[in-house]
C-alpha atoms as a PDB file:
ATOM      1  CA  UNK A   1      41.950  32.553  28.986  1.00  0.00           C
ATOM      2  CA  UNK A   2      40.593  28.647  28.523  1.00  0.00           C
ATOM      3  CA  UNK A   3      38.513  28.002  31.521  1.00  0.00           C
ATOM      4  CA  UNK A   4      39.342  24.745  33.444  1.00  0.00           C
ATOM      5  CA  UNK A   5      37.160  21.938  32.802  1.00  0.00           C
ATOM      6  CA  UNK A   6      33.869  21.434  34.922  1.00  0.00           C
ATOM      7  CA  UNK A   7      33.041  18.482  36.454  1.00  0.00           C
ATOM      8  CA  UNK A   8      29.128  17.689  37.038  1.00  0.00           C
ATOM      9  CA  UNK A   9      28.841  14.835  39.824  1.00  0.00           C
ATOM     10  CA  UNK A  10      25.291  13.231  39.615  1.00  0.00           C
ATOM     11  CA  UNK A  11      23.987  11.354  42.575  1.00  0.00           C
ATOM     12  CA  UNK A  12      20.985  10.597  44.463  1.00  0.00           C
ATOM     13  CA  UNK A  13      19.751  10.574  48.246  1.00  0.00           C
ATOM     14  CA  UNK A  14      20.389   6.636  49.896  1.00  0.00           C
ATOM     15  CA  UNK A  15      17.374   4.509  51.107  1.00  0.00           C
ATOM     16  CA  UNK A  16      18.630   5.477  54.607  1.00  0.00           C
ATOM     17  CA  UNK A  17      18.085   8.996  53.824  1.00  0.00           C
ATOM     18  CA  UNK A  18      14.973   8.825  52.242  1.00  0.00           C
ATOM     19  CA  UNK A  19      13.535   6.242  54.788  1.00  0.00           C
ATOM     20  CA  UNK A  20      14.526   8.625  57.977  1.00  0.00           C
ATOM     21  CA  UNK A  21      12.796  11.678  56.349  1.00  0.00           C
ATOM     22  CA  UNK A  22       9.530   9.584  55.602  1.00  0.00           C
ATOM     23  CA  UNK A  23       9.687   7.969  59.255  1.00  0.00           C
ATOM     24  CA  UNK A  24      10.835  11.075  61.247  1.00  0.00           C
ATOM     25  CA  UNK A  25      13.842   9.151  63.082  1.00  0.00           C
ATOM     26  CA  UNK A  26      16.585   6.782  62.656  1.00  0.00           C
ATOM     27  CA  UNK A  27      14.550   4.602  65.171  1.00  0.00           C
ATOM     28  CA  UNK A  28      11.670   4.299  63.627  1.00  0.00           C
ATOM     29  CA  UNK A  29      13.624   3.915  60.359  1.00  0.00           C
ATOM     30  CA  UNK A  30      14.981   0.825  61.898  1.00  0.00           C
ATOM     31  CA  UNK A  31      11.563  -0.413  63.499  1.00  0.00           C
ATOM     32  CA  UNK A  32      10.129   0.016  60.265  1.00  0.00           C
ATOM     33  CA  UNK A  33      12.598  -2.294  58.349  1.00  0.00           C
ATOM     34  CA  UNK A  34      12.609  -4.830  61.204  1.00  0.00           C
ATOM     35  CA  UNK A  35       8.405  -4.914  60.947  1.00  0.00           C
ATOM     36  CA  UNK A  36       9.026  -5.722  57.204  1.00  0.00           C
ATOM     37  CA  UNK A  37      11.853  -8.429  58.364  1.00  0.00           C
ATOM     38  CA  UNK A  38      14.923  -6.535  57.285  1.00  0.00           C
ATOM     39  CA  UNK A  39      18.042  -4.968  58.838  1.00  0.00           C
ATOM     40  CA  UNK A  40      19.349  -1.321  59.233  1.00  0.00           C
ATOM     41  CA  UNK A  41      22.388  -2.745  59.136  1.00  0.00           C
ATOM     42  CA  UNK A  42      22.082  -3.616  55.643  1.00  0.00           C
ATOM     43  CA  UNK A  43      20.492   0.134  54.539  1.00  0.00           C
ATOM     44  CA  UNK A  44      23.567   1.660  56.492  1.00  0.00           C
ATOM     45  CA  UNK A  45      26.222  -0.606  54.451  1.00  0.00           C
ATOM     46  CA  UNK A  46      24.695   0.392  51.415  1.00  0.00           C
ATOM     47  CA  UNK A  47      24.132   4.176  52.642  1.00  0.00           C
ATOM     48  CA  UNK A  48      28.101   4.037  53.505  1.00  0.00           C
ATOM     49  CA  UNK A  49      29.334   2.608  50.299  1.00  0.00           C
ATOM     50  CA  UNK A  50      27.773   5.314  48.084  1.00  0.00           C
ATOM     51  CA  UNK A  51      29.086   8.407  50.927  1.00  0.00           C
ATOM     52  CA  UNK A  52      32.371   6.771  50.548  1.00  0.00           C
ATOM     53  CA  UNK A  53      32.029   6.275  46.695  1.00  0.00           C
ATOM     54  CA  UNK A  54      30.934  10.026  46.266  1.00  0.00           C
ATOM     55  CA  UNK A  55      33.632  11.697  48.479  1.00  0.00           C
ATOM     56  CA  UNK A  56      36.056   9.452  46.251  1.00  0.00           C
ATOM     57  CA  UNK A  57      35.280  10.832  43.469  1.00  0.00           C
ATOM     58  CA  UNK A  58      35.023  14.035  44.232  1.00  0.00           C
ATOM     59  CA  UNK A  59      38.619  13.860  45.505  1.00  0.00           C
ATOM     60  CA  UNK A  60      39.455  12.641  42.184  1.00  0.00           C
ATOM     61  CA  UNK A  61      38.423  15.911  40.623  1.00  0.00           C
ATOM     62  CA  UNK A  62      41.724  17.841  39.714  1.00  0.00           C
ATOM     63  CA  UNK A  63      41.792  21.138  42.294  1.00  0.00           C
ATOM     64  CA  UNK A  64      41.838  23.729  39.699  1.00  0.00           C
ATOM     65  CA  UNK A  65      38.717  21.840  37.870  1.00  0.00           C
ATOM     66  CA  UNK A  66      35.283  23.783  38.022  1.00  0.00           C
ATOM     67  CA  UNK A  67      32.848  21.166  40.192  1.00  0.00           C
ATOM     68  CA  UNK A  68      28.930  21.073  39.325  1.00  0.00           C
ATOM     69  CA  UNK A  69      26.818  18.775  41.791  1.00  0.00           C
ATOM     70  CA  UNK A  70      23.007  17.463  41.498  1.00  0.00           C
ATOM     71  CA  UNK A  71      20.987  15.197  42.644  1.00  0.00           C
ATOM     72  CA  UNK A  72      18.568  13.200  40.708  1.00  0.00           C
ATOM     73  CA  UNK A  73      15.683  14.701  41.765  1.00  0.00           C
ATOM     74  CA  UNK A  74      16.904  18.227  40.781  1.00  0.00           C
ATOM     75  CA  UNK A  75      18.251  17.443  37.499  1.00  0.00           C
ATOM     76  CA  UNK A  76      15.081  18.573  35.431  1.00  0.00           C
ATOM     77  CA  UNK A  77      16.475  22.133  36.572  1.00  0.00           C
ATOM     78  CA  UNK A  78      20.046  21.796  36.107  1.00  0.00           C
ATOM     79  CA  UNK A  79      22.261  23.369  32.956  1.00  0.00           C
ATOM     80  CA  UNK A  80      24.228  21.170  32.052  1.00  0.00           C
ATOM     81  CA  UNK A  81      27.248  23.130  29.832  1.00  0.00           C
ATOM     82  CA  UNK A  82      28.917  21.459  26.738  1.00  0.00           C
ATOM     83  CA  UNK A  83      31.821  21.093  27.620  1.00  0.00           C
ATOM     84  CA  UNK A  84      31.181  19.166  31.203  1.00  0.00           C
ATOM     85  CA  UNK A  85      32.228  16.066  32.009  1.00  0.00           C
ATOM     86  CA  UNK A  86      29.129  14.026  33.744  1.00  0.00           C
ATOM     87  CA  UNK A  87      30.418  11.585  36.756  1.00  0.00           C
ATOM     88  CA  UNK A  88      26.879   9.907  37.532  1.00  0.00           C
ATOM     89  CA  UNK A  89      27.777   7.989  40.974  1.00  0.00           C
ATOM     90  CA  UNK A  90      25.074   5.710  41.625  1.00  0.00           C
ATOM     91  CA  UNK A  91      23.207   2.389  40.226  1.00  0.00           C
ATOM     92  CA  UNK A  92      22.701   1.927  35.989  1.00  0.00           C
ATOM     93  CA  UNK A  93      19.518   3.407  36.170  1.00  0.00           C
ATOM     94  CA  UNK A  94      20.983   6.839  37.613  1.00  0.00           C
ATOM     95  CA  UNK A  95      22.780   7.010  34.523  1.00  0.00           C
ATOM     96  CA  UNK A  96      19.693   6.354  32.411  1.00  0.00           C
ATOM     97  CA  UNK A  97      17.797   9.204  34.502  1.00  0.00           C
ATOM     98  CA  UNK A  98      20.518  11.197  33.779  1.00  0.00           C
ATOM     99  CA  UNK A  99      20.765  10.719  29.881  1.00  0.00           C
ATOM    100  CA  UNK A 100      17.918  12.379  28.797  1.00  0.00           C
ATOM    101  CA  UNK A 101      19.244  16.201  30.154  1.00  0.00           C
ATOM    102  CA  UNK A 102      22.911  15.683  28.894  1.00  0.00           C
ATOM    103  CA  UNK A 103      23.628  16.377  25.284  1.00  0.00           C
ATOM    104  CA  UNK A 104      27.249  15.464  23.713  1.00  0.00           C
ATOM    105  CA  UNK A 105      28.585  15.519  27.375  1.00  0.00           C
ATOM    106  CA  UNK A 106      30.627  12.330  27.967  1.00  0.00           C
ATOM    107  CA  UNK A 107      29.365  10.676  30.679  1.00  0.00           C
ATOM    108  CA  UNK A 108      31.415   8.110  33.280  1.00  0.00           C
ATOM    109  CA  UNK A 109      29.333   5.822  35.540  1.00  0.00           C
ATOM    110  CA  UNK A 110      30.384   5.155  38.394  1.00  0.00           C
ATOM    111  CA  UNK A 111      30.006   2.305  40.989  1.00  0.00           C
ATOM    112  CA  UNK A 112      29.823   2.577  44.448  1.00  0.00           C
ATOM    113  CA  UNK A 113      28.846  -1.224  45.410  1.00  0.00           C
ATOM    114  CA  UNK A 114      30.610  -3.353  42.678  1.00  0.00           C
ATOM    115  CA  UNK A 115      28.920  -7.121  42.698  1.00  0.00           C
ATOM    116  CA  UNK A 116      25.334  -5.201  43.983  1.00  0.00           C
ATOM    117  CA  UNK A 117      25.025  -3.283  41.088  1.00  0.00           C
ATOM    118  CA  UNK A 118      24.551  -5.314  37.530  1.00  0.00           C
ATOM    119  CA  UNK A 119      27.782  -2.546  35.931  1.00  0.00           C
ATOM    120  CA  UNK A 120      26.191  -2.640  32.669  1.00  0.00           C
ATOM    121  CA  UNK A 121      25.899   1.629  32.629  1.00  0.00           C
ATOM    122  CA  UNK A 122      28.206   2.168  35.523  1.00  0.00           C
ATOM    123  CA  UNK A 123      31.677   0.708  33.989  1.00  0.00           C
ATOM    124  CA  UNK A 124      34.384   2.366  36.499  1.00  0.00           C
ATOM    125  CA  UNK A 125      35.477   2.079  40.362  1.00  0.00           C
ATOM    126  CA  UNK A 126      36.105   5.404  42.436  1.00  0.00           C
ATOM    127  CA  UNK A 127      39.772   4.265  42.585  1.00  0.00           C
ATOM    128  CA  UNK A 128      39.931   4.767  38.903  1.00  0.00           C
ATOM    129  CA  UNK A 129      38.198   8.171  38.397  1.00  0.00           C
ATOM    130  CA  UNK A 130      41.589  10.037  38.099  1.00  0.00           C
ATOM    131  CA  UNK A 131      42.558   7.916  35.450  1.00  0.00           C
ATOM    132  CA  UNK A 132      39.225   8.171  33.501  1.00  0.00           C
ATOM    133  CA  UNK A 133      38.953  12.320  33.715  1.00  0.00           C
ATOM    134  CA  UNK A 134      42.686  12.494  32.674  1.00  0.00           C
ATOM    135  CA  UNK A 135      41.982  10.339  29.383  1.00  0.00           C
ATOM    136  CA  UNK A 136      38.688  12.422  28.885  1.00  0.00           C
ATOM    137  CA  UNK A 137      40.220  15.392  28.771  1.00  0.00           C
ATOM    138  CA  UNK A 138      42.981  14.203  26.352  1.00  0.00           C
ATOM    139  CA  UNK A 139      40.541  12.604  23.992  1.00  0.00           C
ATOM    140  CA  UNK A 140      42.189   9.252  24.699  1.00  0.00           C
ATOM    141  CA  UNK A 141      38.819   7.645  26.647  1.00  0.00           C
ATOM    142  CA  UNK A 142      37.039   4.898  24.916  1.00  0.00           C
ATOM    143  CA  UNK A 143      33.330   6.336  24.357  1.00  0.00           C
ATOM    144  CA  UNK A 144      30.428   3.863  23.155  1.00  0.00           C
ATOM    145  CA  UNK A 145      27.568   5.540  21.867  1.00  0.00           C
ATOM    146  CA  UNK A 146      24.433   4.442  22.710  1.00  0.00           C
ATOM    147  CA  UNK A 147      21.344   5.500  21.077  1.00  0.00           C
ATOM    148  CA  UNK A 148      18.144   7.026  22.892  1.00  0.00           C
ATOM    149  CA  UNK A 149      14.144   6.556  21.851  1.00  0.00           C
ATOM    150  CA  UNK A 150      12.574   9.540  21.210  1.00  0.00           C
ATOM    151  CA  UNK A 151       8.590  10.681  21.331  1.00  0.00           C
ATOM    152  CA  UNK A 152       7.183  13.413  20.065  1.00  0.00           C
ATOM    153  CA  UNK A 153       3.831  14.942  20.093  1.00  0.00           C
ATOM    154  CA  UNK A 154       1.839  16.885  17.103  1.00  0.00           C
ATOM    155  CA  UNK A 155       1.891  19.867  19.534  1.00  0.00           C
ATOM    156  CA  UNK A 156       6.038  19.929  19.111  1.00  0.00           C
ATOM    157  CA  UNK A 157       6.657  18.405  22.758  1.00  0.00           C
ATOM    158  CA  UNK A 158       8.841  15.926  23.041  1.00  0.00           C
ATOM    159  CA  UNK A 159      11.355  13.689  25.100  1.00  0.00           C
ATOM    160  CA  UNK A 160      14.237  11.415  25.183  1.00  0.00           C
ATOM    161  CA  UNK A 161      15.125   8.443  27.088  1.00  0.00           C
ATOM    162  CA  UNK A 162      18.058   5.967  27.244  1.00  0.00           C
ATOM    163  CA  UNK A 163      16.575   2.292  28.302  1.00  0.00           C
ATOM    164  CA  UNK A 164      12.775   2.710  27.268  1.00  0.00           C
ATOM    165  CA  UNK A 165       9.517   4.929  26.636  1.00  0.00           C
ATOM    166  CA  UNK A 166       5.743   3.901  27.846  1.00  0.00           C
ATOM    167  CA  UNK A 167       2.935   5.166  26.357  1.00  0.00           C
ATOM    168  CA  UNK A 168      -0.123   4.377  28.042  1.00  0.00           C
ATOM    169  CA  UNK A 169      -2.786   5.441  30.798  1.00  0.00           C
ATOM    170  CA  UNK A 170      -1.664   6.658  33.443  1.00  0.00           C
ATOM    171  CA  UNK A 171      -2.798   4.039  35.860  1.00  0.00           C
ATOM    172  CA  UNK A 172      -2.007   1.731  33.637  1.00  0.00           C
ATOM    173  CA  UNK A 173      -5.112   0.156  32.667  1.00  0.00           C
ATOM    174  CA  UNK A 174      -6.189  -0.177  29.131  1.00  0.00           C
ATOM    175  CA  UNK A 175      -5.568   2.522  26.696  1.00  0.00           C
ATOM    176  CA  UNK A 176      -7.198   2.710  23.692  1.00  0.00           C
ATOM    177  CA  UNK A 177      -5.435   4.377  20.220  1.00  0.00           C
ATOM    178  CA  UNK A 178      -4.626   3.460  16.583  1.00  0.00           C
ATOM    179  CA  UNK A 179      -0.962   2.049  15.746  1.00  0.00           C
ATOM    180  CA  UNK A 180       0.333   2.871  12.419  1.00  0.00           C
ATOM    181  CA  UNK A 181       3.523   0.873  12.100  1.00  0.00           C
ATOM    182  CA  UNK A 182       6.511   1.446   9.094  1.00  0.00           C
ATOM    183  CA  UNK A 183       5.182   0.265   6.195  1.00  0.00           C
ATOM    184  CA  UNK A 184       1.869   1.459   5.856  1.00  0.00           C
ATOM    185  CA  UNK A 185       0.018  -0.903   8.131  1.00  0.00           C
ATOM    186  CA  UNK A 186      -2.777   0.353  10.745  1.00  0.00           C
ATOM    187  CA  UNK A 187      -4.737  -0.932  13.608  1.00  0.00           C
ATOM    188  CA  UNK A 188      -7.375   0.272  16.351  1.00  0.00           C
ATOM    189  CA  UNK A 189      -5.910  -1.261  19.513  1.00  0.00           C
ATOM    190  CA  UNK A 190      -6.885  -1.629  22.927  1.00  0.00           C
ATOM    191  CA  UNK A 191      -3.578  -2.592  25.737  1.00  0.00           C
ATOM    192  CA  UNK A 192      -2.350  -2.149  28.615  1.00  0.00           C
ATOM    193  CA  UNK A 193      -0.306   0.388  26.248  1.00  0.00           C
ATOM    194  CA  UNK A 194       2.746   0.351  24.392  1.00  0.00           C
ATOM    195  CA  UNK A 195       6.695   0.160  25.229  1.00  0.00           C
ATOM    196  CA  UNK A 196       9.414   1.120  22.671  1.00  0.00           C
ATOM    197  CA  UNK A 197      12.956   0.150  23.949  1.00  0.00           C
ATOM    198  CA  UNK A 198      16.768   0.473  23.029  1.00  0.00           C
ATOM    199  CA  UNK A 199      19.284  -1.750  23.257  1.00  0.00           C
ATOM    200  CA  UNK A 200      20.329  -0.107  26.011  1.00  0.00           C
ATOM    201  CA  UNK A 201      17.033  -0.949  27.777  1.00  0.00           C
ATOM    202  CA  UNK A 202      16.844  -4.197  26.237  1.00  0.00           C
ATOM    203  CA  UNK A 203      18.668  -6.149  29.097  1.00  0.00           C
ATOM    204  CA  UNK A 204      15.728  -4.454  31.605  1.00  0.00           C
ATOM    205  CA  UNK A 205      12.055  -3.999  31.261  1.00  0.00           C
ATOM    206  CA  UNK A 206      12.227  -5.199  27.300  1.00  0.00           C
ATOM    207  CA  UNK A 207      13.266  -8.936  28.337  1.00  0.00           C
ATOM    208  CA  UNK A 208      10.087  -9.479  30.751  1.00  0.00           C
ATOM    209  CA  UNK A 209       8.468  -8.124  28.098  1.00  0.00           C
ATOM    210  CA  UNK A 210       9.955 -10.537  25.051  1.00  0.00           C
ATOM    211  CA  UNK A 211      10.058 -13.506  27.104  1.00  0.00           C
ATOM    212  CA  UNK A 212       7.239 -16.261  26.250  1.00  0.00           C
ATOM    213  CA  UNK A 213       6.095 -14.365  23.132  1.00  0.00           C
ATOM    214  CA  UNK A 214       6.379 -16.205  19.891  1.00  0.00           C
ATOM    215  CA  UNK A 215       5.936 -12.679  17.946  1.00  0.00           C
ATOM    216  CA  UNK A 216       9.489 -10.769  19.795  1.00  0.00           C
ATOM    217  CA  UNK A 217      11.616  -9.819  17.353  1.00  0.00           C
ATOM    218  CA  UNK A 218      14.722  -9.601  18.041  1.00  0.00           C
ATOM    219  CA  UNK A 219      16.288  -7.266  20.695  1.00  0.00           C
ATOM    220  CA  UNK A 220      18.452  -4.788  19.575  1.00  0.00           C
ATOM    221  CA  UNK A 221      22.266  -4.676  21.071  1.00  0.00           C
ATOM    222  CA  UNK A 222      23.604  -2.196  23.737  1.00  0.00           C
ATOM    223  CA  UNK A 223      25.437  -0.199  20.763  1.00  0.00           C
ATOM    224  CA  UNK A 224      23.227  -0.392  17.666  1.00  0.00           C
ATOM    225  CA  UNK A 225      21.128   1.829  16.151  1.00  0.00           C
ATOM    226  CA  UNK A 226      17.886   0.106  15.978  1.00  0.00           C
ATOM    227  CA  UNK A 227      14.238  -0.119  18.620  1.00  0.00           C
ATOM    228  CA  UNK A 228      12.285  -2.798  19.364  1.00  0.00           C
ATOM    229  CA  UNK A 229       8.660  -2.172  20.148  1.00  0.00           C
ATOM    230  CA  UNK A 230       6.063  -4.249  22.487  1.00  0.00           C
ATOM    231  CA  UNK A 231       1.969  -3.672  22.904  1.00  0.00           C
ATOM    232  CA  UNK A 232       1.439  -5.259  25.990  1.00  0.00           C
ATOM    233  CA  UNK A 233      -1.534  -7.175  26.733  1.00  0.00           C
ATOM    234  CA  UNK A 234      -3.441  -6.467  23.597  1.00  0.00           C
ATOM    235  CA  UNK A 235      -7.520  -6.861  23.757  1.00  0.00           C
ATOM    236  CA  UNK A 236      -9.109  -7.990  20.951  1.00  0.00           C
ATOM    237  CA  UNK A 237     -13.066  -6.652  20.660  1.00  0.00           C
ATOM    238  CA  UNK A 238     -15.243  -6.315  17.587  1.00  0.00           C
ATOM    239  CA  UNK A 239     -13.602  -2.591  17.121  1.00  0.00           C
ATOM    240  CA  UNK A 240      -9.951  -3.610  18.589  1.00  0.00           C
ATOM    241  CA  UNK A 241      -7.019  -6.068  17.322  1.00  0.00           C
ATOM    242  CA  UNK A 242      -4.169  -7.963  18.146  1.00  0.00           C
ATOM    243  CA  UNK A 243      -2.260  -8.396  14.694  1.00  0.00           C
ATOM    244  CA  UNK A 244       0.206  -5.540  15.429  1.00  0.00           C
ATOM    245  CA  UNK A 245       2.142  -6.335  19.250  1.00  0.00           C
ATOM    246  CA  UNK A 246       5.741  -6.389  18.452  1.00  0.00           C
ATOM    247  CA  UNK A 247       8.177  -4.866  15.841  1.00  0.00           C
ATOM    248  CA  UNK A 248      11.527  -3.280  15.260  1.00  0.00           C
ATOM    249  CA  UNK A 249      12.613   0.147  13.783  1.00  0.00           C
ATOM    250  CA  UNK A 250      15.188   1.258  12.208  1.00  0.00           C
ATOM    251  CA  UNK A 251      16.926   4.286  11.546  1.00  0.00           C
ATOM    252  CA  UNK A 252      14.501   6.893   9.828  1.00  0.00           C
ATOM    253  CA  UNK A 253      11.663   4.916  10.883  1.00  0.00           C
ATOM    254  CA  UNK A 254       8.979   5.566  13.163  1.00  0.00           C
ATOM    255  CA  UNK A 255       5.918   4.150  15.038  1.00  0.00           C
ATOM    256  CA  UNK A 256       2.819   6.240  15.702  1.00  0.00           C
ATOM    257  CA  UNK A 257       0.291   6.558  17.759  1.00  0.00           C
ATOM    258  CA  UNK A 258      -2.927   8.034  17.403  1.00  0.00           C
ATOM    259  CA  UNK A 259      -5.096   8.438  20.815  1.00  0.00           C
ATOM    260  CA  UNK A 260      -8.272   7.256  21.088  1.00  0.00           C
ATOM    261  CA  UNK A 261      -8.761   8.067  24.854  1.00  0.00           C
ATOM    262  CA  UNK A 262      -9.037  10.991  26.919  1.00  0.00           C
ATOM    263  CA  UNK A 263      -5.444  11.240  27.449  1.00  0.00           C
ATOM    264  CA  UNK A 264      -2.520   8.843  27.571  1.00  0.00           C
ATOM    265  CA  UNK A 265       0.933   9.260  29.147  1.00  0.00           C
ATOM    266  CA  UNK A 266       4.686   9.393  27.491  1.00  0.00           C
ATOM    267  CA  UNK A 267       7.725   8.894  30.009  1.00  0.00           C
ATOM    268  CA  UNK A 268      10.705   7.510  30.060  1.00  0.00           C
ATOM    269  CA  UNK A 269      13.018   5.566  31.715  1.00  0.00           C
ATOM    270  CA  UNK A 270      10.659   5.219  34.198  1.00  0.00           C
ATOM    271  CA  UNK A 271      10.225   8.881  34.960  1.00  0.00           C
ATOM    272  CA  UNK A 272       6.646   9.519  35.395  1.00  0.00           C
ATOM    273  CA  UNK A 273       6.853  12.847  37.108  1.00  0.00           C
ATOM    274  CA  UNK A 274       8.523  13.942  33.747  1.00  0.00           C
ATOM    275  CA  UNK A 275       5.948  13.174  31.310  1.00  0.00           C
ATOM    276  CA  UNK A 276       3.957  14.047  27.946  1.00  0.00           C
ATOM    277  CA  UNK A 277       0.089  14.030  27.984  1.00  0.00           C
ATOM    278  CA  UNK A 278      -1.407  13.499  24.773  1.00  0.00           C
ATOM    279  CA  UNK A 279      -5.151  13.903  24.284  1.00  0.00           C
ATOM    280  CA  UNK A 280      -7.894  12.403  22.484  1.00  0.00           C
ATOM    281  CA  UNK A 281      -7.112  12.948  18.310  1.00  0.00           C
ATOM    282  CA  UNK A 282      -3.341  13.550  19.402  1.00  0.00           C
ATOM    283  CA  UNK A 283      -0.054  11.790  17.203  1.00  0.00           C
ATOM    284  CA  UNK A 284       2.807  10.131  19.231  1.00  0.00           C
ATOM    285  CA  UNK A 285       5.583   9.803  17.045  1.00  0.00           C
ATOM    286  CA  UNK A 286       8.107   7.352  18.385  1.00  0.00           C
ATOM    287  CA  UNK A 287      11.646   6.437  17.111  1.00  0.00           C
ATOM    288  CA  UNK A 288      15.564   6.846  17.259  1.00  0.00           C
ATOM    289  CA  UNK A 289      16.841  10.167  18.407  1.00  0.00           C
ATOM    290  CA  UNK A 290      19.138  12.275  16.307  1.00  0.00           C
ATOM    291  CA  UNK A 291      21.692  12.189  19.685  1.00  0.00           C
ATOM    292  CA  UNK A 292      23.736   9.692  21.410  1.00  0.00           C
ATOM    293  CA  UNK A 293      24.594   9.228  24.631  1.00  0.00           C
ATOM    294  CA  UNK A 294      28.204   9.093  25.067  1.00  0.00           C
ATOM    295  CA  UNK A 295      29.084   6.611  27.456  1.00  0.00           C
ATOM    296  CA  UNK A 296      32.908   6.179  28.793  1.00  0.00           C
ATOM    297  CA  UNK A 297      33.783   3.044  28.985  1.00  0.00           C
END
């Protein structure tokens, strides 16, 4: 007997939520916002849109269908199976949190405040979730793959991450390591520490990053297969320099990192509670992933 298909809905808790458990009450939620100059009005609309959104979608979900549910902050402990569909329900980011525990999964953003939300990971309405798991299931969905950074330590750790990975201190002072870049060429730095993004994450962290520099190479696009890589805030010192701050890789190419300091820290997507450490005489190896994320669109 073919088991029904299994639905995994991905969400997280709304800034109402999370503001009434850190202030105890809905009324001191609200006295809070209004001592910062901002409405609850505003934090309920929002709250509202993505309760709405999520019981949409979840009435989308064929009867019969097997149902999976998780919140954001859980999904370090979730199994995801291979043949789930993921329905992430939330901003773009949620579906870049939730990229790095899905494997081949197809995954369908969705967005519960069109026009608030930029769209650019979350492509569908609740209204249309029907549609999408029907043409999922037939193999008639459009999927765009889009390819993940990957870091990996000497000590066989390693993760994966959808818009970009840091590697740096943890407070995010100055780091210091050496940078061997594809080609051969080496150098003792001394930065604020180092960001290698995707195309993906090149319309987020990557552009602050590229913008005013005259050494950014080009950022790669949402689909290809390709990295761009940033040192930020280089120091240069008798024993440190600032030749090697920007690059690309390519496929079967990577950057590494050799640390210099105590310990550094690997994350992605912004993830810090999920993180490497790497220690002093510890290799970061950092480039494409062997896996895509398969985004409906």
């Amino acid at each position: 007997m073919t088991l029904a298909p299994r639905v995994v809905v991905v969400h997280r808790r709304s800034a109402l939520d999370e503001l009434v458990d850190r202030h105890g009450t809905r009324g001191q939620a609200e006295f809070f916002l209004r001592t910062r100059g901002r409405d609850l009005a505003e934090v309920q609309a929002s709250h509202d849109a993505l309760a709405d959104a999520l019981a949409r979608t979840r009435a989308a979900v064929p009867a019969h269908w097997r149902r999976g549910d998780v919140d954001r902050d859980d999904l370090h402990r979730f199994a995801f199976e291979p043949q789930d569909v993921c329905l992430v329900v939330g901003s773009d980011g949620l579906v870049a949190n939730t990229a790095k525990y899905v494997g081949s999964q197809p995954v369908v953003g969705v967005d519960p405040e069109p026009g608030r939300n930029p769209g650019v990971l979350v492509r569908h309405r609740p209204a249309a979730v029907a549609q999408v798991l029907d043409a999922v299931v037939r193999g008639a969905a459009r999927v765009e793959p889009r390819a993940l950074v990957r870091a990996s330590l000497d000590d066989g750790t390693s993760l994966e991450a959808l818009n970009d990975v840091y590697v740096g201190h943890a407070g995010h002072q100055s780091a210091r390591y050496a940078l061997h870049v594809p080609g051969g060429a080496s150098e003792a730095q001394y930065s604020s520490g180092v960001v290698v993004t995707t195309g993906t994450g090149a319309t987020g962290w990557a552009v602050s990053l590229a913008r005013g520099r005259a050494d950014a190479p080009p950022l790669p696009g949402a689909a290809d297969a390709a990295l761009a890589w940033f040192v930020r805030e280089a120091w240069p010192s008798p024993s440190t320099g600032t030749t090697l701050t920007a690059g690309t890789l390519a496929a079967g190419t990577e950057l590494g990192l050799v640390v210099g300091s105590d310990s550094l820290v690997v994350f992605g997507d912004g993830l810090e509670a999920d993180r490497l450490t790497a220690t002093w005489g510890q290799t970061v190896r950092l480039g494409l992933a062997e896996r895509r994320l398969r985004l409906v669109v």
